[in-house]
C-alpha atoms as a PDB file:
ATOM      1  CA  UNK A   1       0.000   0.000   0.000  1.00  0.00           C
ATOM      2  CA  UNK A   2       2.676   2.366   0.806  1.00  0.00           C
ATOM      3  CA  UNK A   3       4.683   1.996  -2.165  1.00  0.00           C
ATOM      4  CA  UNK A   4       1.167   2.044  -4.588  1.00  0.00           C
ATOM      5  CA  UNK A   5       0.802   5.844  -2.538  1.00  0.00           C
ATOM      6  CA  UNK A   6       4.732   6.544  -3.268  1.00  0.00           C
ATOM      7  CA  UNK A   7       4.569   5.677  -6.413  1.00  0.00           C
ATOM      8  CA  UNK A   8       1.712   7.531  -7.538  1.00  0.00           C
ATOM      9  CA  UNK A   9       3.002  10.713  -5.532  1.00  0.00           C
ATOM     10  CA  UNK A  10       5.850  10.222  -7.764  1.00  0.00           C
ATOM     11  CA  UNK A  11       4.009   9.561 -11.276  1.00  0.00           C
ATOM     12  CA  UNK A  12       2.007  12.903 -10.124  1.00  0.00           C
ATOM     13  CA  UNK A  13       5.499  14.709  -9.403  1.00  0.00           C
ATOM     14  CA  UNK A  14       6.960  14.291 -12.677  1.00  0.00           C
ATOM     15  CA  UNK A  15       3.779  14.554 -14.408  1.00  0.00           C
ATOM     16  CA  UNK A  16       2.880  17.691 -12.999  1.00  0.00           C
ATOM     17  CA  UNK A  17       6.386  19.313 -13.593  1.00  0.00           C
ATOM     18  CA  UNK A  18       5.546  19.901 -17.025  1.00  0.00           C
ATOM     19  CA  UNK A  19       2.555  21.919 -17.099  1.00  0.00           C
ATOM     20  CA  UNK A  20       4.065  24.155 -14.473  1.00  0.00           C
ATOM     21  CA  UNK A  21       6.947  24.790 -16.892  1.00  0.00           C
ATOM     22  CA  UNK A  22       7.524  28.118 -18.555  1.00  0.00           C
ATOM     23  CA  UNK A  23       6.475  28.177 -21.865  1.00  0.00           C
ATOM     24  CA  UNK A  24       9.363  30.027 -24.300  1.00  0.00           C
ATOM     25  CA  UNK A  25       8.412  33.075 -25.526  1.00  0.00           C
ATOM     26  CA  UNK A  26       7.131  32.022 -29.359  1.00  0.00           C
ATOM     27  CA  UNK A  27       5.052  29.448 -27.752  1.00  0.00           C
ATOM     28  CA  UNK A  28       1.338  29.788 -27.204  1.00  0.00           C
ATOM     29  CA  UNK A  29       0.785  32.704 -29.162  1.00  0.00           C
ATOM     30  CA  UNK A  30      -2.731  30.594 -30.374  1.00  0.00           C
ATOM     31  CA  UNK A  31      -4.262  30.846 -33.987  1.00  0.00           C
ATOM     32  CA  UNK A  32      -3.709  33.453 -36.323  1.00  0.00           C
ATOM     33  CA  UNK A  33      -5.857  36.102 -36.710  1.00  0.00           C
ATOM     34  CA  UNK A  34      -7.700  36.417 -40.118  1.00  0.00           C
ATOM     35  CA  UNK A  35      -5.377  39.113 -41.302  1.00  0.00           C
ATOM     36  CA  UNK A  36      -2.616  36.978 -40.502  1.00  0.00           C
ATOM     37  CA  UNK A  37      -3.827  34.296 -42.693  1.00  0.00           C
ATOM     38  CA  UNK A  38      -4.676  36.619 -45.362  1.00  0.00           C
ATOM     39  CA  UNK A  39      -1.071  37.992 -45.436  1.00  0.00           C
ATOM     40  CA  UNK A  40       0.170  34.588 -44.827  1.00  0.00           C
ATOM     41  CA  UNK A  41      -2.270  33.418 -47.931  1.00  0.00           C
ATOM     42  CA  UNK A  42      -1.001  36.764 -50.115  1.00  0.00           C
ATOM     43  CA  UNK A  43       2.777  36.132 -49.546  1.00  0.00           C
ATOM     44  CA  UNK A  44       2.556  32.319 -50.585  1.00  0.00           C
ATOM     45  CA  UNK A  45       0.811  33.787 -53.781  1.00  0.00           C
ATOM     46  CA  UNK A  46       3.292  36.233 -54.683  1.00  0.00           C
ATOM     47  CA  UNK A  47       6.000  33.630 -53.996  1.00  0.00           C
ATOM     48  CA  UNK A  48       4.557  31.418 -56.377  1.00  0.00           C
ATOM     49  CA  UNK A  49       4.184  34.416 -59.200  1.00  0.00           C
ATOM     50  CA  UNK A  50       8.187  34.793 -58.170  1.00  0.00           C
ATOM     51  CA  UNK A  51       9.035  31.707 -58.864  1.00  0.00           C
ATOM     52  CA  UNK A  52       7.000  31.302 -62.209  1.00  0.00           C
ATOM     53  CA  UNK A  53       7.832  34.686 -63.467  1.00  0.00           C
ATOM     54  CA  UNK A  54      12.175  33.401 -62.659  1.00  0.00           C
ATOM     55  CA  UNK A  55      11.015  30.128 -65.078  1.00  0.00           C
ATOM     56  CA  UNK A  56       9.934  32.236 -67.605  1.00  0.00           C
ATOM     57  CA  UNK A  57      13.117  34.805 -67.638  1.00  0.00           C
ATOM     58  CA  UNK A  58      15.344  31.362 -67.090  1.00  0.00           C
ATOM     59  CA  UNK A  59      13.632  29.981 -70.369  1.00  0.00           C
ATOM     60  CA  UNK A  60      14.154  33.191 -72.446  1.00  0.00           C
ATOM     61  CA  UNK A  61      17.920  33.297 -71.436  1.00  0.00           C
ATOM     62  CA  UNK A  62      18.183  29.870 -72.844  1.00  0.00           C
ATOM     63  CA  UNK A  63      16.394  30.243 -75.993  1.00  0.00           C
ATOM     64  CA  UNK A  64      18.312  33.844 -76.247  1.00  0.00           C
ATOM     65  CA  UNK A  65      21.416  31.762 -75.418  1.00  0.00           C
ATOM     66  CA  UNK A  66      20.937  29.388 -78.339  1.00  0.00           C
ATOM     67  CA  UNK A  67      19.550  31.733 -80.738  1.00  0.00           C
ATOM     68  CA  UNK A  68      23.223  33.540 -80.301  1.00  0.00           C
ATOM     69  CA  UNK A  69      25.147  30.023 -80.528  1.00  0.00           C
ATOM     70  CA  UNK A  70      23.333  29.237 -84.131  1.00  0.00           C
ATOM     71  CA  UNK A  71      24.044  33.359 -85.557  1.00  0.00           C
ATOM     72  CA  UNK A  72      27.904  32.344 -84.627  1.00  0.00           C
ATOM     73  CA  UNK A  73      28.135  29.185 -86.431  1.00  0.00           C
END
């Protein structure tokens, strides 16, 4: 009996040393706000024009690169 009460003292101890713990100062800041998840939304968008927009300007180097290769031959 008095080890079962020891050992669940224990179990509670450690258990209960966790959620008395400071939390670091980026955590728990909850869910984003709307706006957040607009600009969030807006900056994944423009990211993805970016990157489409640097395919297209990659591909017109290339082409621009072998139209000069076939004018020196």
């Amino acid at each position: 009996m008095r080890a079962t009460v020891l050992a669940v003292g224990f179990f509670l101890m450690v258990t209960a040393a966790h959620v008395s713990a400071e939390k670091p100062e980026w955590a728990g800041k909850g869910k984003p706000d709307i706006s957040e998840v607009a600009d969030i939304a807006e900056a994944e968008e423009l990211e993805e024009q970016i990157e489409d927009r640097e395919k297209e300007l990659n591909e017109k180097i290339k082409q621009k690169t072998r139209q000069s290769k076939e004018r020196k031959k």
